[in-house]
N, C-alpha and C. Protein backbone atom coordinates (compact mmCIF):
# COMPACT_ATOMS: atom_id res chain seq x y z
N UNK A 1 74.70 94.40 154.28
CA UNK A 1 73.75 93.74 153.41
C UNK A 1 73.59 92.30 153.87
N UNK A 2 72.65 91.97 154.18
CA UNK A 2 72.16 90.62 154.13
C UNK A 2 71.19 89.78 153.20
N UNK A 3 71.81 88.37 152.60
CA UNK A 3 71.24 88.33 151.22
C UNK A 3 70.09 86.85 151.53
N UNK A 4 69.68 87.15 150.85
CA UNK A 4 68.17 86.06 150.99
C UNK A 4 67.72 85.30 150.19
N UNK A 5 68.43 85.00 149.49
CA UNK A 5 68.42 83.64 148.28
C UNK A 5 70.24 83.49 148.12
N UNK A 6 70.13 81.90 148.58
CA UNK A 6 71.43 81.48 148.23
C UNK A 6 71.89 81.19 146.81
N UNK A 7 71.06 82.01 145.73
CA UNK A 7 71.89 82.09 144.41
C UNK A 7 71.77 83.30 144.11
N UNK A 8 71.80 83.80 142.54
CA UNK A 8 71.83 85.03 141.95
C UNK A 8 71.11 84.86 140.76
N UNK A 9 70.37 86.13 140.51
CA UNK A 9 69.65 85.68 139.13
C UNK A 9 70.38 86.41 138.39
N UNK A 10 70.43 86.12 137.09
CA UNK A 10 70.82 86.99 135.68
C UNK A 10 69.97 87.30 134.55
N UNK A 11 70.10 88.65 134.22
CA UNK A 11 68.90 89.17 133.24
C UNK A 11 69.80 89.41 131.96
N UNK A 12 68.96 88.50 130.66
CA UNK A 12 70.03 88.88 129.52
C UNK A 12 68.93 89.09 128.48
N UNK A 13 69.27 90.40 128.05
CA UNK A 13 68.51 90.92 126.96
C UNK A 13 68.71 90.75 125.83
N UNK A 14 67.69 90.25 125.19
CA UNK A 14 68.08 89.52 123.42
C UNK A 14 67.36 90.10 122.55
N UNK A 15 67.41 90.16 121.41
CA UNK A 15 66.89 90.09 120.05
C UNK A 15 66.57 89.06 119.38
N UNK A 16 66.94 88.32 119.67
CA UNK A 16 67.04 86.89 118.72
C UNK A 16 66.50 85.67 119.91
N UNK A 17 65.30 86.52 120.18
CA UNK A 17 64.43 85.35 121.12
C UNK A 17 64.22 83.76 121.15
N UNK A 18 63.66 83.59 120.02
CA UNK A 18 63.54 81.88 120.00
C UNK A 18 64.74 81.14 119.48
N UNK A 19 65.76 81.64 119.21
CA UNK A 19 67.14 80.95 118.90
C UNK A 19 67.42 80.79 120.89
N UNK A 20 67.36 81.85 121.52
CA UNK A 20 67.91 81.75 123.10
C UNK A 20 67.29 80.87 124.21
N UNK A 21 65.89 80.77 123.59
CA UNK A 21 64.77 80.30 123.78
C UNK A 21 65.38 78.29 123.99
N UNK A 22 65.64 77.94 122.51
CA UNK A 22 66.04 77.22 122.23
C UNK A 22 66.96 76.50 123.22
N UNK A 23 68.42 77.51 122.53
CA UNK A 23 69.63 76.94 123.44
C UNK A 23 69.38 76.62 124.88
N UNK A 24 68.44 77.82 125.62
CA UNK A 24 68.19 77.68 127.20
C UNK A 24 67.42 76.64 127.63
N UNK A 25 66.61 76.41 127.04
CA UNK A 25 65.61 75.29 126.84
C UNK A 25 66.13 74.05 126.69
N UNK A 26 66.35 73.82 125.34
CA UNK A 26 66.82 72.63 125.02
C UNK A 26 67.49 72.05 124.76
N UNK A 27 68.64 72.74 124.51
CA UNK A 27 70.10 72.58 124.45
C UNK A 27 70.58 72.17 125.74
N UNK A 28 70.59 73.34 126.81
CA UNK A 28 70.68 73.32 128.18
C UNK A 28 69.93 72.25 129.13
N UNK A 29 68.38 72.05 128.59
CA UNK A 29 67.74 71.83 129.57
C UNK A 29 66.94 72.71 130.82
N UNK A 30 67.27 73.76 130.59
CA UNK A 30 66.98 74.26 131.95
C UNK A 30 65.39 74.48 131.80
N UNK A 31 64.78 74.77 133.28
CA UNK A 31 63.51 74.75 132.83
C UNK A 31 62.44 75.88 133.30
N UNK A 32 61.71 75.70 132.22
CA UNK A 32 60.51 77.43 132.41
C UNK A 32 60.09 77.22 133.42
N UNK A 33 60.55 78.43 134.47
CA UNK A 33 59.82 78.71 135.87
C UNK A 33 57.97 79.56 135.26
N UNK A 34 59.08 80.48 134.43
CA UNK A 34 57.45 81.46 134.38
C UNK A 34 57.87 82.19 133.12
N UNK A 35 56.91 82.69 132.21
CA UNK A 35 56.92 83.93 131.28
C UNK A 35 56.22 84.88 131.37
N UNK A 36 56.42 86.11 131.99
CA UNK A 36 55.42 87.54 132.53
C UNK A 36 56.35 88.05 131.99
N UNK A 37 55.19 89.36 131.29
CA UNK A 37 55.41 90.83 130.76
C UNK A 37 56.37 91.50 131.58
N UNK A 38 57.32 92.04 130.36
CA UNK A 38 57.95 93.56 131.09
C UNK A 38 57.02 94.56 131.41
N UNK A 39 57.23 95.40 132.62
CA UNK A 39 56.85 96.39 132.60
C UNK A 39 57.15 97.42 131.20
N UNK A 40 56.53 98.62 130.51
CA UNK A 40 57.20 99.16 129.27
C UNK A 40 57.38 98.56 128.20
N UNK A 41 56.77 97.02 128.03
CA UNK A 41 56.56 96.34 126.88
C UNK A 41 57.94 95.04 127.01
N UNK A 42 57.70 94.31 126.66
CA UNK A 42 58.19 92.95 126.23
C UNK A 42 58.01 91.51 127.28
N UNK A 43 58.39 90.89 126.95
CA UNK A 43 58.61 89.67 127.66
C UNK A 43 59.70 89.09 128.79
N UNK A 44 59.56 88.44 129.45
CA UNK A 44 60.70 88.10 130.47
C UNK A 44 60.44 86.37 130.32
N UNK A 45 61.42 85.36 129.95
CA UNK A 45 61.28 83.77 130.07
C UNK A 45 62.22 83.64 131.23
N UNK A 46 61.93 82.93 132.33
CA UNK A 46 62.38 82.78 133.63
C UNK A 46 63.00 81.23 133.57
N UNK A 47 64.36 81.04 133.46
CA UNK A 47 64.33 79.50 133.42
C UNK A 47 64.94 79.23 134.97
N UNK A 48 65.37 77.98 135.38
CA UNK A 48 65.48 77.78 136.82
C UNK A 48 66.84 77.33 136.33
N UNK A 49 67.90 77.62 137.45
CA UNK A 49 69.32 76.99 136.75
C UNK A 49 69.78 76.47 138.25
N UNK A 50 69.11 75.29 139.58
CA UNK A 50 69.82 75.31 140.78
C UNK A 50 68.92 76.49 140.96
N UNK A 51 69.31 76.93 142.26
CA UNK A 51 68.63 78.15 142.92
C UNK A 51 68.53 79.74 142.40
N UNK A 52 69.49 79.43 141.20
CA UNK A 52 69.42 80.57 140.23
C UNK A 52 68.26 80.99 139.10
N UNK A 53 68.26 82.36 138.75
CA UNK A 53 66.95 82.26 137.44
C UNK A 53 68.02 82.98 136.56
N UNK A 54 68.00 82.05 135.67
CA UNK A 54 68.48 83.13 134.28
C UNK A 54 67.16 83.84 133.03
N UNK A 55 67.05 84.87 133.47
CA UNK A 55 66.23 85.75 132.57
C UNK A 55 66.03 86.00 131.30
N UNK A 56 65.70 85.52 130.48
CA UNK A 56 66.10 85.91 128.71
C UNK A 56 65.11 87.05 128.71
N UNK A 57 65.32 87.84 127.86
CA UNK A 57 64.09 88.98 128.06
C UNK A 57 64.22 89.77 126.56
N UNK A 58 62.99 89.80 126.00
CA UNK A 58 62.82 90.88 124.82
C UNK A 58 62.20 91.77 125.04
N UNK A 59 62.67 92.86 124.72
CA UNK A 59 62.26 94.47 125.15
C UNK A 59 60.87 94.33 123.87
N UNK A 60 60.01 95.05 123.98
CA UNK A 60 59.43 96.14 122.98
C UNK A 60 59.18 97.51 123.42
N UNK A 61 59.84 98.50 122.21
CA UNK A 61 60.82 98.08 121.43
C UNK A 61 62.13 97.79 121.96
N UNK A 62 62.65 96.95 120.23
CA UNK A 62 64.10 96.56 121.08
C UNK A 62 65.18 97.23 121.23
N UNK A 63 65.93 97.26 122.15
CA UNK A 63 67.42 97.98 122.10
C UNK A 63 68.05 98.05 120.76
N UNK A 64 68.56 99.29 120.43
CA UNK A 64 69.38 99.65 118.91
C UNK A 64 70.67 98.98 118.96
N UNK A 65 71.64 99.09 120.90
CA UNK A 65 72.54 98.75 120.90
C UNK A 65 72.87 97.52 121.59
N UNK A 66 73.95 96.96 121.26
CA UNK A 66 74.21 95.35 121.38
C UNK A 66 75.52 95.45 122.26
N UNK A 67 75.97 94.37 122.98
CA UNK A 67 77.03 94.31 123.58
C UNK A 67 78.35 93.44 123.00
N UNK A 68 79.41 94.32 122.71
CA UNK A 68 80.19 93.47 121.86
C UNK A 68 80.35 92.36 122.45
N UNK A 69 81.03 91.18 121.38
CA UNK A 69 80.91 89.79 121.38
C UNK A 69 82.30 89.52 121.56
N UNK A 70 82.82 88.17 121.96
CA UNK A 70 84.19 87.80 122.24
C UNK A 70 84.76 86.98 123.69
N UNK A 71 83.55 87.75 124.72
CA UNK A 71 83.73 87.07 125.94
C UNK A 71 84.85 87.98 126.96
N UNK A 72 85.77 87.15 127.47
CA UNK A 72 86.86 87.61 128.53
C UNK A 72 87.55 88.76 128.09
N UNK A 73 88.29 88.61 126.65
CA UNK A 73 89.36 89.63 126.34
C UNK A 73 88.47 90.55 126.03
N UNK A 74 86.88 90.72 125.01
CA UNK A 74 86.82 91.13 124.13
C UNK A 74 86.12 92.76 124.85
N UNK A 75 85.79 93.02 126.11
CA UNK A 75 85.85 94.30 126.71
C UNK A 75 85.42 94.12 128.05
N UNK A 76 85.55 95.09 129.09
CA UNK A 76 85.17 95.11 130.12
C UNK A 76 83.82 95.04 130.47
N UNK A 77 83.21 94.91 132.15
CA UNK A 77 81.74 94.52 132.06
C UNK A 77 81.49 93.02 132.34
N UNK A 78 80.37 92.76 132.55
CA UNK A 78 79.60 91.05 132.20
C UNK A 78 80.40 90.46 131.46
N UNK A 79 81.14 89.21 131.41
CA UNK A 79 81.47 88.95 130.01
C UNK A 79 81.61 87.57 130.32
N UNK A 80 81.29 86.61 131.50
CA UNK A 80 80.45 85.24 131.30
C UNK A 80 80.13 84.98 133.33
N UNK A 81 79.57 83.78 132.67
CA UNK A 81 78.86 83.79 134.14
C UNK A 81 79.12 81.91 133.74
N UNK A 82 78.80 81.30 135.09
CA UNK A 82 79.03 79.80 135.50
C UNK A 82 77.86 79.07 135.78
N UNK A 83 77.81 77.72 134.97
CA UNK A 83 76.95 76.72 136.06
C UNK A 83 77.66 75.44 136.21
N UNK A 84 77.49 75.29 137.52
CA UNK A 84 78.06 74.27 138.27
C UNK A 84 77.08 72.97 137.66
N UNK A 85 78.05 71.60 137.01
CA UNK A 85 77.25 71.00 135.99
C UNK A 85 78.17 69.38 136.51
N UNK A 86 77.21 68.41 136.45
CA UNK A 86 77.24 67.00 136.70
C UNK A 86 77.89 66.70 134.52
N UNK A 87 78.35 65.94 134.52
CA UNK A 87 78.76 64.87 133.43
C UNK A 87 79.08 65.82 132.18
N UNK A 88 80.09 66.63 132.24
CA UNK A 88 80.67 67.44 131.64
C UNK A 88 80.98 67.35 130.50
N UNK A 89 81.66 65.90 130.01
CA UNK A 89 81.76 65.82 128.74
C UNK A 89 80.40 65.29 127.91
N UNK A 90 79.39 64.54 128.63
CA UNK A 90 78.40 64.59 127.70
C UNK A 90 77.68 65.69 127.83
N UNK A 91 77.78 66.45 128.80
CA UNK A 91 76.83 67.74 127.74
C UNK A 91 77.62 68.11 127.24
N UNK A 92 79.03 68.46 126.80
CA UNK A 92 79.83 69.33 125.92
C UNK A 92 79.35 68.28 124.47
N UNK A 93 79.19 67.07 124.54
CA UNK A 93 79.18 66.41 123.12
C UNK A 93 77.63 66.24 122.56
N UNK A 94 76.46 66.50 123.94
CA UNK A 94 75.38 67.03 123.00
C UNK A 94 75.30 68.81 122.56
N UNK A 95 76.11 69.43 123.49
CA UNK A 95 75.99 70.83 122.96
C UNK A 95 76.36 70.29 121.54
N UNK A 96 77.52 69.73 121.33
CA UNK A 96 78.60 70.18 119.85
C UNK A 96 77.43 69.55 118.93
N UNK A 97 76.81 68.50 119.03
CA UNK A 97 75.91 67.64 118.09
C UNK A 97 74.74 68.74 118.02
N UNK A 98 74.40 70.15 118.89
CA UNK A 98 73.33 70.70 118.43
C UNK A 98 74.25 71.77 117.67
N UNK A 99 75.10 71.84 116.73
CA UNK A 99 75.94 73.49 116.39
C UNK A 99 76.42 74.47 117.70
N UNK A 100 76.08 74.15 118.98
CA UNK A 100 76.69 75.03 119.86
C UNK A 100 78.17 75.38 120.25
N UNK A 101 78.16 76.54 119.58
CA UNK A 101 79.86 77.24 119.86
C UNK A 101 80.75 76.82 121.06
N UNK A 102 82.03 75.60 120.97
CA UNK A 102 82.28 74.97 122.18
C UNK A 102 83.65 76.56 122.08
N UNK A 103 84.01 77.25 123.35
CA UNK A 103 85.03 78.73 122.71
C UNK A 103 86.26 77.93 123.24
N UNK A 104 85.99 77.34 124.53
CA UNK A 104 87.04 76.98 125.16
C UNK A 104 86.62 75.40 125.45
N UNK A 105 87.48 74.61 124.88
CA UNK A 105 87.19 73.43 124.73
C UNK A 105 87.86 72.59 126.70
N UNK A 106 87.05 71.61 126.70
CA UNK A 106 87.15 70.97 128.08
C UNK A 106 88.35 70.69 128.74
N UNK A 107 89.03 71.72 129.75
CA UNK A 107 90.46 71.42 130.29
C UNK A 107 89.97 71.52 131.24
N UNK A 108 91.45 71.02 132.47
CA UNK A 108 91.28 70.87 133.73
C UNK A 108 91.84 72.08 134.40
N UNK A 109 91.62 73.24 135.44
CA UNK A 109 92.28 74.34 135.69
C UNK A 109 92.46 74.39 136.99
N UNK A 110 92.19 73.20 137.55
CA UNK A 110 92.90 72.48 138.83
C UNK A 110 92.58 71.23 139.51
N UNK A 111 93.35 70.54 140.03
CA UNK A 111 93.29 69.23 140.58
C UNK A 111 91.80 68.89 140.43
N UNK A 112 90.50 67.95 140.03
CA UNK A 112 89.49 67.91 140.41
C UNK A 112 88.64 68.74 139.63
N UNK A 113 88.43 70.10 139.02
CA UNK A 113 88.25 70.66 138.61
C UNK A 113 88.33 70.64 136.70
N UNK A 114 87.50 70.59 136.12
CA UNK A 114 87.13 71.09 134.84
C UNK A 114 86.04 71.95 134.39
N UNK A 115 86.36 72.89 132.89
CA UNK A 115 85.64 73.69 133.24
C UNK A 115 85.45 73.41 131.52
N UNK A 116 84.63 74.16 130.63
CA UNK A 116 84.18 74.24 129.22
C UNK A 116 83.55 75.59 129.29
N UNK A 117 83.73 76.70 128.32
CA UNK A 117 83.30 77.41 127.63
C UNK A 117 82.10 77.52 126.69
N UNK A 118 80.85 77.98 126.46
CA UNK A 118 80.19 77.63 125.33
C UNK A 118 79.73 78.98 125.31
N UNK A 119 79.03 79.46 124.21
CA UNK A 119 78.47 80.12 123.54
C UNK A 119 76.96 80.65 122.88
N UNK A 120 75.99 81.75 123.92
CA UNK A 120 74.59 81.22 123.27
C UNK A 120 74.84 81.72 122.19
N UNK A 121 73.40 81.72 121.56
CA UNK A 121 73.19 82.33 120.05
C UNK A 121 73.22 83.88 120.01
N UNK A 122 73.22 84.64 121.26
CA UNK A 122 74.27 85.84 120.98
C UNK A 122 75.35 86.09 121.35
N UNK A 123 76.09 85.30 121.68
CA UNK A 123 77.47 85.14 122.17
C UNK A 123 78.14 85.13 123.27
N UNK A 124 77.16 85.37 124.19
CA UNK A 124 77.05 85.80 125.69
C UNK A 124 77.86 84.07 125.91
N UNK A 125 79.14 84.11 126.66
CA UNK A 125 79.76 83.12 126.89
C UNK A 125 79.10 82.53 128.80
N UNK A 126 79.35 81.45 129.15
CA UNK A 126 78.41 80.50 129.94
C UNK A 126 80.26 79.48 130.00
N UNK A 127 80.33 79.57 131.19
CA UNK A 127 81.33 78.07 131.56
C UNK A 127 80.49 77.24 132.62
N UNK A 128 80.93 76.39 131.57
CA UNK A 128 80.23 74.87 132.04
C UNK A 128 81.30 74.27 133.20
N UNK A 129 81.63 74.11 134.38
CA UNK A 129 82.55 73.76 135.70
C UNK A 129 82.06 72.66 136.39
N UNK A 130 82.63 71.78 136.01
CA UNK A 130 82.70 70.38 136.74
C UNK A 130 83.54 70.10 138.02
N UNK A 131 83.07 69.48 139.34
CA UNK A 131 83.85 69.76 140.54
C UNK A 131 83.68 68.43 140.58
N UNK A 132 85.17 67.59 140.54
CA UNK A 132 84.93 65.84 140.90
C UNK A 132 85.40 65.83 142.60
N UNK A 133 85.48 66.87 142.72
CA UNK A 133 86.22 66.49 144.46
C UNK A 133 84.63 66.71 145.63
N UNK A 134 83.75 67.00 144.93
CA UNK A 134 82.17 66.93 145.82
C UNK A 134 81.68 66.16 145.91
């Protein structure tokens, strides 16, 4: 295999659209590349994260079933993904000033290295990883 974009995109399917909308948006910052139709009905919001796209996407109709919540322990599968992030503790202290779920609060997990935990509005966990040695 030879790969042809030096990032990865991620597709996360919601129910609770303009709450994700929100957090990805404006909480985050990140920003609308594009919004095109699913094929089979719904929407796809394309935000840009670095060379990455994170996908929010509402089916019509929507999925019956949900993916349990909890993160690392709480089952096998997806259960968080990373962005590599400049000034770590102020976005952790505008996340907290918008209600955003901090799970794992800001430690260091090696020399140079810090990382934060957060939480969207469906629970889908996101570590926030700060690299001071770059």
């Amino acid at each position: 295999m030879q790969i042809q974009k030096a990032a990865i995109d991620i597709g996360i399917i919601t129910n609770n659209l303009e709450k994700m909308l929100v957090f990805y948006r404006d909480c985050l910052g990140l920003e609308v590349e594009a919004v095109i139709p699913m094929p089979g009905g719904g929407t796809m919001h394309r935000f840009k994260a670095g060379k990455s796209i994170i996908k929010i996407i509402e089916l019509d109709p929507q999925p019956n079933a949900t993916a349990p919540p909890g993160g690392i322990r709480a089952a096998t599968g997806y259960r968080y993904w990373t962005l590599h992030v400049n000034e770590l503790s102020d976005l952790i202290d505008r996340l907290q000033a918008e209600g955003v779920e901090v799970v794992v609060p800001i430690k260091t997990i090696r020399e140079g290295i810090t990382i934060a935990i957060v939480a969207d509005p469906d629970g889908n966990w996101i570590e926030l990883l700060h690299n001071a040695i770059l």
